[in-house]
Each structure stands twice: as structure tokens, then as C-alpha cells.
PDB file of N, CA and C in Angstrom:
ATOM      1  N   UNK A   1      -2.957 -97.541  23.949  1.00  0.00           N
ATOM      2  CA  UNK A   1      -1.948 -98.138  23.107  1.00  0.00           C
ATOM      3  C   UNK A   1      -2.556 -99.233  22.232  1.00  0.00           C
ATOM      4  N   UNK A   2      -3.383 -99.811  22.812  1.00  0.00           N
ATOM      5  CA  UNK A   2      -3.854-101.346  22.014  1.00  0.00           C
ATOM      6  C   UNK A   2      -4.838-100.899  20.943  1.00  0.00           C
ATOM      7  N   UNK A   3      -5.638-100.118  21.513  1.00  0.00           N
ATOM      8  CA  UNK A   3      -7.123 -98.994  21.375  1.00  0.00           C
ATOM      9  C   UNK A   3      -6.196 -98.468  19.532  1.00  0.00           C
ATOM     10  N   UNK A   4      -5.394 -98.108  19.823  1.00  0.00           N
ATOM     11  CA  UNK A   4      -4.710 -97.011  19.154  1.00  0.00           C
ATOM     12  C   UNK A   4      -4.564 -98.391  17.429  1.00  0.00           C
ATOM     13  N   UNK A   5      -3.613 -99.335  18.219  1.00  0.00           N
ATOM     14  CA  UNK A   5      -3.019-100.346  17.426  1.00  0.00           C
ATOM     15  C   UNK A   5      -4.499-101.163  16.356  1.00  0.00           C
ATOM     16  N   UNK A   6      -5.294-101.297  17.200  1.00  0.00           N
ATOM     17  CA  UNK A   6      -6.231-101.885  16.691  1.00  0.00           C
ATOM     18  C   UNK A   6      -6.955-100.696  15.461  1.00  0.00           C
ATOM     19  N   UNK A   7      -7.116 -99.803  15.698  1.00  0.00           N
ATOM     20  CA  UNK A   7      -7.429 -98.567  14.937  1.00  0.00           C
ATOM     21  C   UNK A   7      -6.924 -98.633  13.640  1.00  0.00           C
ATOM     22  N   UNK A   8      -5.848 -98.571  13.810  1.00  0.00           N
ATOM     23  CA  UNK A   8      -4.815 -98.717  12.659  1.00  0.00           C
ATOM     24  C   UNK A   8      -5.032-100.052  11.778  1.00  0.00           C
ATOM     25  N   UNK A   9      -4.863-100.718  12.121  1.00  0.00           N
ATOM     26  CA  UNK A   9      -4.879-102.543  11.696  1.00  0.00           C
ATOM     27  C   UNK A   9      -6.554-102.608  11.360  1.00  0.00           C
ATOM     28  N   UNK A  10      -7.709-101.987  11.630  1.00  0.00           N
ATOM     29  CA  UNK A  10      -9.056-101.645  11.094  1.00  0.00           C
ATOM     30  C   UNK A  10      -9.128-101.081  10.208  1.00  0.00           C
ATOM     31  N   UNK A  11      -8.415 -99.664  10.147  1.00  0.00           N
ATOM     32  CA  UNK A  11      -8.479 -99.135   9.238  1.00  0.00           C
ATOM     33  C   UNK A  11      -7.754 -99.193   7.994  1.00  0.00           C
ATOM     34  N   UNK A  12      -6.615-100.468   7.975  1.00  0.00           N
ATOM     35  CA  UNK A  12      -5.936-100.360   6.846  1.00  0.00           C
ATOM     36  C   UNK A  12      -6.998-101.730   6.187  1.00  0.00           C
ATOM     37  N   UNK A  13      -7.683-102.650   7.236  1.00  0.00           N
ATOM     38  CA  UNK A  13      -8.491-103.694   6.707  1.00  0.00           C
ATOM     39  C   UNK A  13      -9.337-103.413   5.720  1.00  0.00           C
ATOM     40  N   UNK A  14     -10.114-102.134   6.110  1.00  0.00           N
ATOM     41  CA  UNK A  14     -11.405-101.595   5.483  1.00  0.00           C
ATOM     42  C   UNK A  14     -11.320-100.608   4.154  1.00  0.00           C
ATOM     43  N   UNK A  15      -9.710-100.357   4.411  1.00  0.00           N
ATOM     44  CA  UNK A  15      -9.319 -99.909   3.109  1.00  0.00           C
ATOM     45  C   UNK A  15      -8.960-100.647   1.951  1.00  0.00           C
ATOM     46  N   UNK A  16      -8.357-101.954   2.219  1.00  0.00           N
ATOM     47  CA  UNK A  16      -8.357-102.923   1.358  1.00  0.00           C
ATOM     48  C   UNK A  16      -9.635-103.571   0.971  1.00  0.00           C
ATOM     49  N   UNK A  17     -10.869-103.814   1.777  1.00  0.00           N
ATOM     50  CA  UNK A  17     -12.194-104.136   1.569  1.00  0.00           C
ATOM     51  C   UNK A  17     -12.832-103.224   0.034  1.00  0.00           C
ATOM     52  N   UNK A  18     -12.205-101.893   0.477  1.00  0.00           N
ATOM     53  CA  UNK A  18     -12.809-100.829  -0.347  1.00  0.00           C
ATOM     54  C   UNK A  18     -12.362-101.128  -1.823  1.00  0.00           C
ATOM     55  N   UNK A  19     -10.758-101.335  -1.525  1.00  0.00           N
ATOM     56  CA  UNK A  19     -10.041-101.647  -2.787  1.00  0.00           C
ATOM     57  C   UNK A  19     -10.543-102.336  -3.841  1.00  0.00           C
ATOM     58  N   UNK A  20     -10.861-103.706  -2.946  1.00  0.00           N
ATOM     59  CA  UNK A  20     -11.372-104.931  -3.710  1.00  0.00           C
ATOM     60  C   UNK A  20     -12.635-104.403  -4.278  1.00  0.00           C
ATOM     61  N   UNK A  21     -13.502-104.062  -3.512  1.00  0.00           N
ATOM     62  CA  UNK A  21     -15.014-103.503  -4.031  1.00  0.00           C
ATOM     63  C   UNK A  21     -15.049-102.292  -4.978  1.00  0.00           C
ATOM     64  N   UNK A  22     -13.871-101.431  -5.168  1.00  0.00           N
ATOM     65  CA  UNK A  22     -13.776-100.918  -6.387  1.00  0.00           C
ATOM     66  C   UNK A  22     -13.571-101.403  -7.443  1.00  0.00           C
ATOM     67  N   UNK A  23     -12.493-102.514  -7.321  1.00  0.00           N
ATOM     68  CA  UNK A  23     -12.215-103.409  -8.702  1.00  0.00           C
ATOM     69  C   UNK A  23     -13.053-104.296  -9.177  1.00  0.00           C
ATOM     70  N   UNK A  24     -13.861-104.612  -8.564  1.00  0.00           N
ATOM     71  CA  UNK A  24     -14.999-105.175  -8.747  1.00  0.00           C
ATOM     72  C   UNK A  24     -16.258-104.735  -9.126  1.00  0.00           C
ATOM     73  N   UNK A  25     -16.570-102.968  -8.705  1.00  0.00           N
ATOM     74  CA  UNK A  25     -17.413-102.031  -9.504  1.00  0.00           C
ATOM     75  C   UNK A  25     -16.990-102.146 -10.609  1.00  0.00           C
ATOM     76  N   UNK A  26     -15.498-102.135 -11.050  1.00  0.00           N
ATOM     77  CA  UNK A  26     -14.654-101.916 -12.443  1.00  0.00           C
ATOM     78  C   UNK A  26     -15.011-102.369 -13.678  1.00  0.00           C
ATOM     79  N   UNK A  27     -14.762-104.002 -12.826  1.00  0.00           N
ATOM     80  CA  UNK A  27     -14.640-105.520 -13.152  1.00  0.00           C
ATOM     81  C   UNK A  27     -16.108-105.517 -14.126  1.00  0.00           C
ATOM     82  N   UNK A  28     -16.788-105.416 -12.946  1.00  0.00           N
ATOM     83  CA  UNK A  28     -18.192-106.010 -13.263  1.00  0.00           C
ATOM     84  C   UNK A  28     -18.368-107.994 -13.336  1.00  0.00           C
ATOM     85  N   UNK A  29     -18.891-108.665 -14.144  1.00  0.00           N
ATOM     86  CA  UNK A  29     -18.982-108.591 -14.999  1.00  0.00           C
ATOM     87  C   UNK A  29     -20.474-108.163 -15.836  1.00  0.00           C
ATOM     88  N   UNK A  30     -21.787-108.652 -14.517  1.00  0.00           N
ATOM     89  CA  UNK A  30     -22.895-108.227 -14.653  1.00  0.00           C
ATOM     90  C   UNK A  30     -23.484-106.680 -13.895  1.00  0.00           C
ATOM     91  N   UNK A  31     -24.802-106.651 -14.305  1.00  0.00           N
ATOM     92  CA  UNK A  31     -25.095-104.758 -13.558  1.00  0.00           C
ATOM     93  C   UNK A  31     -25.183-105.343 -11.737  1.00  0.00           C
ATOM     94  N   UNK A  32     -25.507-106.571 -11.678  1.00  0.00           N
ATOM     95  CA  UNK A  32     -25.820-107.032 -10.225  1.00  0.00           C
ATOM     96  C   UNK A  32     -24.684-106.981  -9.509  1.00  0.00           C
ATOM     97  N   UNK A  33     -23.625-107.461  -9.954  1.00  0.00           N
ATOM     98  CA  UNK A  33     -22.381-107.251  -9.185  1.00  0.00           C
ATOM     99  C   UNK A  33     -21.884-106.164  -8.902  1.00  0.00           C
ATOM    100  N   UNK A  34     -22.234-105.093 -10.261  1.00  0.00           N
ATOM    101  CA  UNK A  34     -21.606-103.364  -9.802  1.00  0.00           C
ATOM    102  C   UNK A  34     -22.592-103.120  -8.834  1.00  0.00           C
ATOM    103  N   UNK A  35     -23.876-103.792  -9.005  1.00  0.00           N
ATOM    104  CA  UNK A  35     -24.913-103.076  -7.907  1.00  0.00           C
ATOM    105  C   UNK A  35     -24.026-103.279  -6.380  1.00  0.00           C
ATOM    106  N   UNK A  36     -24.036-104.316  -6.180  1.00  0.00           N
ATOM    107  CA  UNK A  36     -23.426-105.171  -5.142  1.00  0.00           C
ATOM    108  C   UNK A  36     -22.304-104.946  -4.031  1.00  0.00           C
ATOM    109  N   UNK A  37     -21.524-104.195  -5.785  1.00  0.00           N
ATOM    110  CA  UNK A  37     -19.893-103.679  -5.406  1.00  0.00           C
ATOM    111  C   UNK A  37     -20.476-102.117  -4.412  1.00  0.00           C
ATOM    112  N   UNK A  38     -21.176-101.228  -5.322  1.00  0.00           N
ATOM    113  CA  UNK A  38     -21.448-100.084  -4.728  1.00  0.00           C
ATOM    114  C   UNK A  38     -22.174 -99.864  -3.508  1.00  0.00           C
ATOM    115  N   UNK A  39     -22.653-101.061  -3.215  1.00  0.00           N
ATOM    116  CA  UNK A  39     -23.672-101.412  -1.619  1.00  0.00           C
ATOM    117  C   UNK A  39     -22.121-101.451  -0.673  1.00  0.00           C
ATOM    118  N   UNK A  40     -22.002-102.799  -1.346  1.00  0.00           N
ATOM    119  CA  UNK A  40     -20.638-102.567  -0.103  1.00  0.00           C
ATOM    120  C   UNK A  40     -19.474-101.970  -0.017  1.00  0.00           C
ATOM    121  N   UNK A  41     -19.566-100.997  -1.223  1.00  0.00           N
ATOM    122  CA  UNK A  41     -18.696 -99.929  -1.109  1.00  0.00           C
ATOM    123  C   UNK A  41     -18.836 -98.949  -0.041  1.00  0.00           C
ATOM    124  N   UNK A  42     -20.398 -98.642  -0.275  1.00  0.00           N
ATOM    125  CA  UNK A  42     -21.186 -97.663   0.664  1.00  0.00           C
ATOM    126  C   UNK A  42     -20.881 -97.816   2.257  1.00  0.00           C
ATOM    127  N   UNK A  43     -21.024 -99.269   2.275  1.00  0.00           N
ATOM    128  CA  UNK A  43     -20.724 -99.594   4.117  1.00  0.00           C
ATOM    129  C   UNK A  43     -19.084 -99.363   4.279  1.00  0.00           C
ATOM    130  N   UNK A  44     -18.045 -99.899   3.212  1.00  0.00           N
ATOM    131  CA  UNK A  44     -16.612 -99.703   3.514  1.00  0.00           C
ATOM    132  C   UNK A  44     -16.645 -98.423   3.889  1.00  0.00           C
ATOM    133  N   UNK A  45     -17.729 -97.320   3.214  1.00  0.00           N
ATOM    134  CA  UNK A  45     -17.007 -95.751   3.337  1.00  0.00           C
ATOM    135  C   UNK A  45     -17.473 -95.305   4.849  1.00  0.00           C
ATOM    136  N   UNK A  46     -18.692 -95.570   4.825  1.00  0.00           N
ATOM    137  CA  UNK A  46     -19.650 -95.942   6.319  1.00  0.00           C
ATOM    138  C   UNK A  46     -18.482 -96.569   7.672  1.00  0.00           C
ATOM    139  N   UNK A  47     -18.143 -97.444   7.581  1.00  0.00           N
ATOM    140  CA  UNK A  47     -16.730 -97.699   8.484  1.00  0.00           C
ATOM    141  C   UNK A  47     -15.756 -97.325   8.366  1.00  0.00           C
ATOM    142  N   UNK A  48     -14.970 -97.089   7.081  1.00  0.00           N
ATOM    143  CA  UNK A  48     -14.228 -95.665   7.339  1.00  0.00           C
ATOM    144  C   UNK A  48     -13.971 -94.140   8.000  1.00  0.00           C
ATOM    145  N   UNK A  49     -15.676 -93.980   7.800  1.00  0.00           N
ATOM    146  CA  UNK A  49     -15.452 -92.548   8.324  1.00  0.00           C
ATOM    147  C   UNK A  49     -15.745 -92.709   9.626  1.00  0.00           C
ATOM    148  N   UNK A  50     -16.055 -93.961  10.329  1.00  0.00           N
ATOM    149  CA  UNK A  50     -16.350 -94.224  11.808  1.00  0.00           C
ATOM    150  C   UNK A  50     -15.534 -94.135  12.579  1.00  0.00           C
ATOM    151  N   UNK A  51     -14.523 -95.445  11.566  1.00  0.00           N
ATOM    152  CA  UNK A  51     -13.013 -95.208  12.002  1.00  0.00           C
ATOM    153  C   UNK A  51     -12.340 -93.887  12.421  1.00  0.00           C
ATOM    154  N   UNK A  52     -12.421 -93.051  11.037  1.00  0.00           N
ATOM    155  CA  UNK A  52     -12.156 -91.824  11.272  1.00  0.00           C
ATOM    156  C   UNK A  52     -12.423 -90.588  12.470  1.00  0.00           C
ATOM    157  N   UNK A  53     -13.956 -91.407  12.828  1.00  0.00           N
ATOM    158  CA  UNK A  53     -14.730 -90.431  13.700  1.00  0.00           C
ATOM    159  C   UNK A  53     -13.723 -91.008  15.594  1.00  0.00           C
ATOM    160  N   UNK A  54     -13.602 -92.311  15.627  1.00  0.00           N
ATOM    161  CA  UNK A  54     -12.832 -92.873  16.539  1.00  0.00           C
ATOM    162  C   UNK A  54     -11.448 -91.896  16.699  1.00  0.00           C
ATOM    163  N   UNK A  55     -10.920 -92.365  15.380  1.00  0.00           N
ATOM    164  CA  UNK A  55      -9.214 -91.641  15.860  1.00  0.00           C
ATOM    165  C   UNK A  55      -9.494 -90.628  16.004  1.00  0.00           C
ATOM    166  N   UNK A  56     -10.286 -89.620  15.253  1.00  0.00           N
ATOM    167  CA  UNK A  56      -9.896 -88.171  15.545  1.00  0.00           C
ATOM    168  C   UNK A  56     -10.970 -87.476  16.818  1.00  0.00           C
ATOM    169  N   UNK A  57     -11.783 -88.576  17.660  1.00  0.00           N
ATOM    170  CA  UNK A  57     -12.658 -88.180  18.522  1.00  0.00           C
ATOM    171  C   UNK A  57     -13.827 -87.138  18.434  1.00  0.00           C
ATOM    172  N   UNK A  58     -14.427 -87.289  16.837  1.00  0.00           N
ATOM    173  CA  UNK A  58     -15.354 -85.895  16.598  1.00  0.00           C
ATOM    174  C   UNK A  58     -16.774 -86.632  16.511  1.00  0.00           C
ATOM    175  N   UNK A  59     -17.387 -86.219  17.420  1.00  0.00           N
ATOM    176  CA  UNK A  59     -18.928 -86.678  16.901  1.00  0.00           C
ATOM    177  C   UNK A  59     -19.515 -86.255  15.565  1.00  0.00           C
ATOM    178  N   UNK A  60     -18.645 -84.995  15.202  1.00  0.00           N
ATOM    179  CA  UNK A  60     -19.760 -84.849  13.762  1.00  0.00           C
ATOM    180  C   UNK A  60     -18.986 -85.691  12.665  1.00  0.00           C
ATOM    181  N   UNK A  61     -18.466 -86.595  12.292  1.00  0.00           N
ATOM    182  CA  UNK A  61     -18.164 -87.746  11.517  1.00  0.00           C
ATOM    183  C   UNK A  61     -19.741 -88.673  11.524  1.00  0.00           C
ATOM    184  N   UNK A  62     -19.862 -88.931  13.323  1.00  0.00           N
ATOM    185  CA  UNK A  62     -20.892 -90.316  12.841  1.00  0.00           C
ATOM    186  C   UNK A  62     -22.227 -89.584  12.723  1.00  0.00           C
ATOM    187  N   UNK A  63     -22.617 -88.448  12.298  1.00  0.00           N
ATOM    188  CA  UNK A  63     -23.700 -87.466  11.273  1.00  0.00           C
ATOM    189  C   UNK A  63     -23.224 -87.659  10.043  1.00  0.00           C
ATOM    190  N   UNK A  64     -21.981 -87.868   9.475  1.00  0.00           N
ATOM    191  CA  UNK A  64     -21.516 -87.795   8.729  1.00  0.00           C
ATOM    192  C   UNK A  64     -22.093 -89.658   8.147  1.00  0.00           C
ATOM    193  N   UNK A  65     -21.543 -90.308   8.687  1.00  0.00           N
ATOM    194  CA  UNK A  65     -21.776 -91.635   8.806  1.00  0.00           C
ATOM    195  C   UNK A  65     -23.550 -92.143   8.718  1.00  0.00           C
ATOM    196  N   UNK A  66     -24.343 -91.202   9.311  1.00  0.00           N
ATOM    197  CA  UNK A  66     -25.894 -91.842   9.309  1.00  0.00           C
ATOM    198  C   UNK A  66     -26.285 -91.124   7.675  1.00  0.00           C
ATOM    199  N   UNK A  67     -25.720 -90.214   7.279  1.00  0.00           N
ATOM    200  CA  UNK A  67     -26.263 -89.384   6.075  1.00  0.00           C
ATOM    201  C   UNK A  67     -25.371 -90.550   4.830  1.00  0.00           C
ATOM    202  N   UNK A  68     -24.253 -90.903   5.187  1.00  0.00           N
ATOM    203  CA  UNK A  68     -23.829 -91.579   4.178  1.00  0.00           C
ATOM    204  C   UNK A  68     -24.572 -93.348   3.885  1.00  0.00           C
ATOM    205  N   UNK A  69     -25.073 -93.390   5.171  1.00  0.00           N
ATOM    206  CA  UNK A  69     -25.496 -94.922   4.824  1.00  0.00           C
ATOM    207  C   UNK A  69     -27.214 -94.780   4.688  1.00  0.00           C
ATOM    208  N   UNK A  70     -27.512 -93.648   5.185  1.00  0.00           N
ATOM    209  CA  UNK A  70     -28.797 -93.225   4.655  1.00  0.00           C
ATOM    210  C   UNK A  70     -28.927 -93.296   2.800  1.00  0.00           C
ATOM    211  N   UNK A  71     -27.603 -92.562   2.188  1.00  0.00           N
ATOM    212  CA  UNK A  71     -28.004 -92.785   0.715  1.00  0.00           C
ATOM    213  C   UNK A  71     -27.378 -93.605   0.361  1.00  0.00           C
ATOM    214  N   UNK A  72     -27.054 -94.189   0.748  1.00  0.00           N
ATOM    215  CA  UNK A  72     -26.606 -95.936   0.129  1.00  0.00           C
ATOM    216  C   UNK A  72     -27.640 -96.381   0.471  1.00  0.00           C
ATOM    217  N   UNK A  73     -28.235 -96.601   1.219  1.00  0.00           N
ATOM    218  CA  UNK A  73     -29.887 -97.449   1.026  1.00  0.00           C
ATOM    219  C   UNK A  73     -30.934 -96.612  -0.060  1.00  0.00           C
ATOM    220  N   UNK A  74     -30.944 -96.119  -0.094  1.00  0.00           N
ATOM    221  CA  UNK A  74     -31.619 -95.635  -1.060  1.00  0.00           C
ATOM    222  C   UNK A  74     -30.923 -95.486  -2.592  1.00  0.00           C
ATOM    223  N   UNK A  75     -29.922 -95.541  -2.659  1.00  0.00           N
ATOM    224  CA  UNK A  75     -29.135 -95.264  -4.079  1.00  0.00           C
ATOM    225  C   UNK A  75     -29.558 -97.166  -4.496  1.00  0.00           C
ATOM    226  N   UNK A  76     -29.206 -97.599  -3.460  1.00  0.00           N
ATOM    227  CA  UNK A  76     -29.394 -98.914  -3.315  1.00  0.00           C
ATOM    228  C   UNK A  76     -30.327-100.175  -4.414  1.00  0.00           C
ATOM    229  N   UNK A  77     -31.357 -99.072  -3.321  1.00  0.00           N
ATOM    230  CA  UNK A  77     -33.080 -99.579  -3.637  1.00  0.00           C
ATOM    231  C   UNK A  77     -33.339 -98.908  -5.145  1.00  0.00           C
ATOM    232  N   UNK A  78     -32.919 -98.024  -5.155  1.00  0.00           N
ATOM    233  CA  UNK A  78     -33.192 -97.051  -6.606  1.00  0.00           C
ATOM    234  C   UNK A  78     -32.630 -97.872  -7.533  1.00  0.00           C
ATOM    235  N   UNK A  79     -31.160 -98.515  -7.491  1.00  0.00           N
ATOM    236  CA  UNK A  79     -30.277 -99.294  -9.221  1.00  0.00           C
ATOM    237  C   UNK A  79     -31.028-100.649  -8.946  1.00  0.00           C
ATOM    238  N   UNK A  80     -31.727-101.304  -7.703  1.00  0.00           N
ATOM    239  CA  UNK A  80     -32.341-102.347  -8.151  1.00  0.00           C
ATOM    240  C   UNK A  80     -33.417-102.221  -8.371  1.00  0.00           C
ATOM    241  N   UNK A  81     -34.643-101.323  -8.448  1.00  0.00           N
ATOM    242  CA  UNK A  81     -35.825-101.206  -8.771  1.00  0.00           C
ATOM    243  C   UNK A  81     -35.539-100.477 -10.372  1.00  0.00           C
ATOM    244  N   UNK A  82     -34.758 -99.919 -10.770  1.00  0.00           N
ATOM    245  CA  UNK A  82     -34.192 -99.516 -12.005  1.00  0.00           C
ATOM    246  C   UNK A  82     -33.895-100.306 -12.685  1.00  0.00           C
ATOM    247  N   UNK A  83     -33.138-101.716 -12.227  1.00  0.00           N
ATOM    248  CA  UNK A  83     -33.226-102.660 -13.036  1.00  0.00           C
ATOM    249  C   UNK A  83     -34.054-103.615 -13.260  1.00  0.00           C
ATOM    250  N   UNK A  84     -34.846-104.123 -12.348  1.00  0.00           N
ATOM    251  CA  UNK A  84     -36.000-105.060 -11.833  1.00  0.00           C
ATOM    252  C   UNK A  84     -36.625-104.572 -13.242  1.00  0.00           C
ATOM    253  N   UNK A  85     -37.491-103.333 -12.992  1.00  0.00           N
ATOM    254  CA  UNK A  85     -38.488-102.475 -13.712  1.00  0.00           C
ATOM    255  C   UNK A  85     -38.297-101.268 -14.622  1.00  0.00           C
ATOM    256  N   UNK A  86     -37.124-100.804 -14.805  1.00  0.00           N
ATOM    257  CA  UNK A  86     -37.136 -99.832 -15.824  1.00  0.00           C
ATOM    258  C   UNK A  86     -37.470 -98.621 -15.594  1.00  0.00           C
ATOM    259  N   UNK A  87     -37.604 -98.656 -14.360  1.00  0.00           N
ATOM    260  CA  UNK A  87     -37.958 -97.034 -13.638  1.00  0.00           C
ATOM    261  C   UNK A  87     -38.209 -97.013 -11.957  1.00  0.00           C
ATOM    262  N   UNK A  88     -37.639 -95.960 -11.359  1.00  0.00           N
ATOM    263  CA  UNK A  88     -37.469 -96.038 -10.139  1.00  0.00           C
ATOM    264  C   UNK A  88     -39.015 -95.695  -9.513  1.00  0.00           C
ATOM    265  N   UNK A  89     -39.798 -94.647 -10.006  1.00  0.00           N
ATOM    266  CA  UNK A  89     -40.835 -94.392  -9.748  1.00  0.00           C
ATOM    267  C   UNK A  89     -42.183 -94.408 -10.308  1.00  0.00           C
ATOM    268  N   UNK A  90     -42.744 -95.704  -9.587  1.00  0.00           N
ATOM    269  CA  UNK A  90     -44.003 -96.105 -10.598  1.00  0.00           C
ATOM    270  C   UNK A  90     -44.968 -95.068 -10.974  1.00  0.00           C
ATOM    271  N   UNK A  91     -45.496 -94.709 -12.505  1.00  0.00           N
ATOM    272  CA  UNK A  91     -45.947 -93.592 -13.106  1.00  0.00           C
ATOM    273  C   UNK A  91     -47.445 -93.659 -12.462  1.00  0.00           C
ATOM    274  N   UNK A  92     -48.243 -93.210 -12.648  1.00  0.00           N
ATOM    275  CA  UNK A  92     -49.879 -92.624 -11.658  1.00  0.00           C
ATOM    276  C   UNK A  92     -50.598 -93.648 -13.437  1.00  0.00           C
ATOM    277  N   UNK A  93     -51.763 -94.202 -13.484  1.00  0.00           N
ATOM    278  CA  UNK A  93     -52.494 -94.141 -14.088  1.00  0.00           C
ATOM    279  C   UNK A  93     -53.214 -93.909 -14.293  1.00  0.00           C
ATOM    280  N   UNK A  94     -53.795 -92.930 -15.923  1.00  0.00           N
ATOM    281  CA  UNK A  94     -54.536 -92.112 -16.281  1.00  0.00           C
ATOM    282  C   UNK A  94     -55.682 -92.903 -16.175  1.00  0.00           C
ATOM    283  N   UNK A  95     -57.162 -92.143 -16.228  1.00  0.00           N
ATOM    284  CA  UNK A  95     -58.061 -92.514 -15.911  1.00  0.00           C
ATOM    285  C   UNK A  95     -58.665 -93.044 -17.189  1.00  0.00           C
ATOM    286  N   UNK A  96     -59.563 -94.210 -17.144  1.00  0.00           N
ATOM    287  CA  UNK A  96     -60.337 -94.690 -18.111  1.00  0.00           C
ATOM    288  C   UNK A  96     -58.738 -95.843 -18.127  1.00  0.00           C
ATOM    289  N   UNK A  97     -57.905 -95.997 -18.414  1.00  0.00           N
ATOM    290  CA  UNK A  97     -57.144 -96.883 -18.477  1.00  0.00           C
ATOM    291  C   UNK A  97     -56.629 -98.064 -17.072  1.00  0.00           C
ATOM    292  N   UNK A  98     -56.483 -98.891 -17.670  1.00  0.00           N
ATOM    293  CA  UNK A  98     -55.784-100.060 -17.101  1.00  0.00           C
ATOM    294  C   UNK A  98     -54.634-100.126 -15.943  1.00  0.00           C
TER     295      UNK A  98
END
């Protein structure tokens, strides 16, 4: 019963978390903040579907859950090395050059 109550009252928390962090992808006003917004968007969806994996008792949710926060770290690392530097993957240098 409590198990149940608390579920509920989590999951409507993390949906409002999400809310805010969409309007704020929206918002912007800089690329750091959409970066920011979409990180912790990534974890709202990441505890969502945990949540999800809780109420509905399925282990394949939190597979679901390691693959989703797997590419949020990396989508992550990718829009800030994209912005840092102008490219996600540093190019090889040709020989005889610098």
C-alpha cells in the first residue's frame, strides 16, 4: 500500500522534473543550458522508466534503463566536445604536417 503510494507521488515528481527540463531545452537561453537541459532530461527518462520497471515488475525496463543512460553519456560528451572544439572526433594528422 505505502510501496504502491510512494510510486505514484515519484512518479508524478519526475514527471514534473521532466516538464521543467523540457521548457528549459525550449527556453534556452545559451547552447550550455540546452546541453544541461538534455543531460537531465536523459536521467528524468532514466527514472522514469525505473519507475516504470518498479510498478509494472519487469526486469527488461532496467536494460531498457542501462541503454538509455548509456546514450545520454555519450550524446552528452559528444554536444560538449562539439562545442568546446567544433568536432566530436579529433581528425588523424597527415604526415609531414604539424
Amino acid at each position: 500500500m505505502i510501496i504502491e503510494w510512494a510510486l505514484h507521488v515519484a512518479t508524478v515528481a519526475v514527471a514534473l522534473a521532466a516538464l521543467l527540463c523540457a521548457l528549459r531545452l525550449w527556453r534556452g537561453p545559451s547552447v550550455a543550458d540546452r546541453i544541461l537541459a538534455l543531460d537531465t532530461l536523459t536521467i528524468n527518462a532514466v527514472a522514469l522508466v525505473g519507475l516504470l520497471g518498479l510498478r509494472w515488475q519487469t526486469a527488461l525496463l532496467f536494460e531498457a534503463v542501462l541503454i538509455i543512460a548509456l546514450l545520454g553519456f555519450v550524446a552528452t560528451v559528444a554536444l560538449a566536445r562539439f562545442v568546446a572544439r567544433g568536432d566530436v572526433i579529433e581528425q588523424g594528422h597527415e604526415q609531414g604536417q604539424p
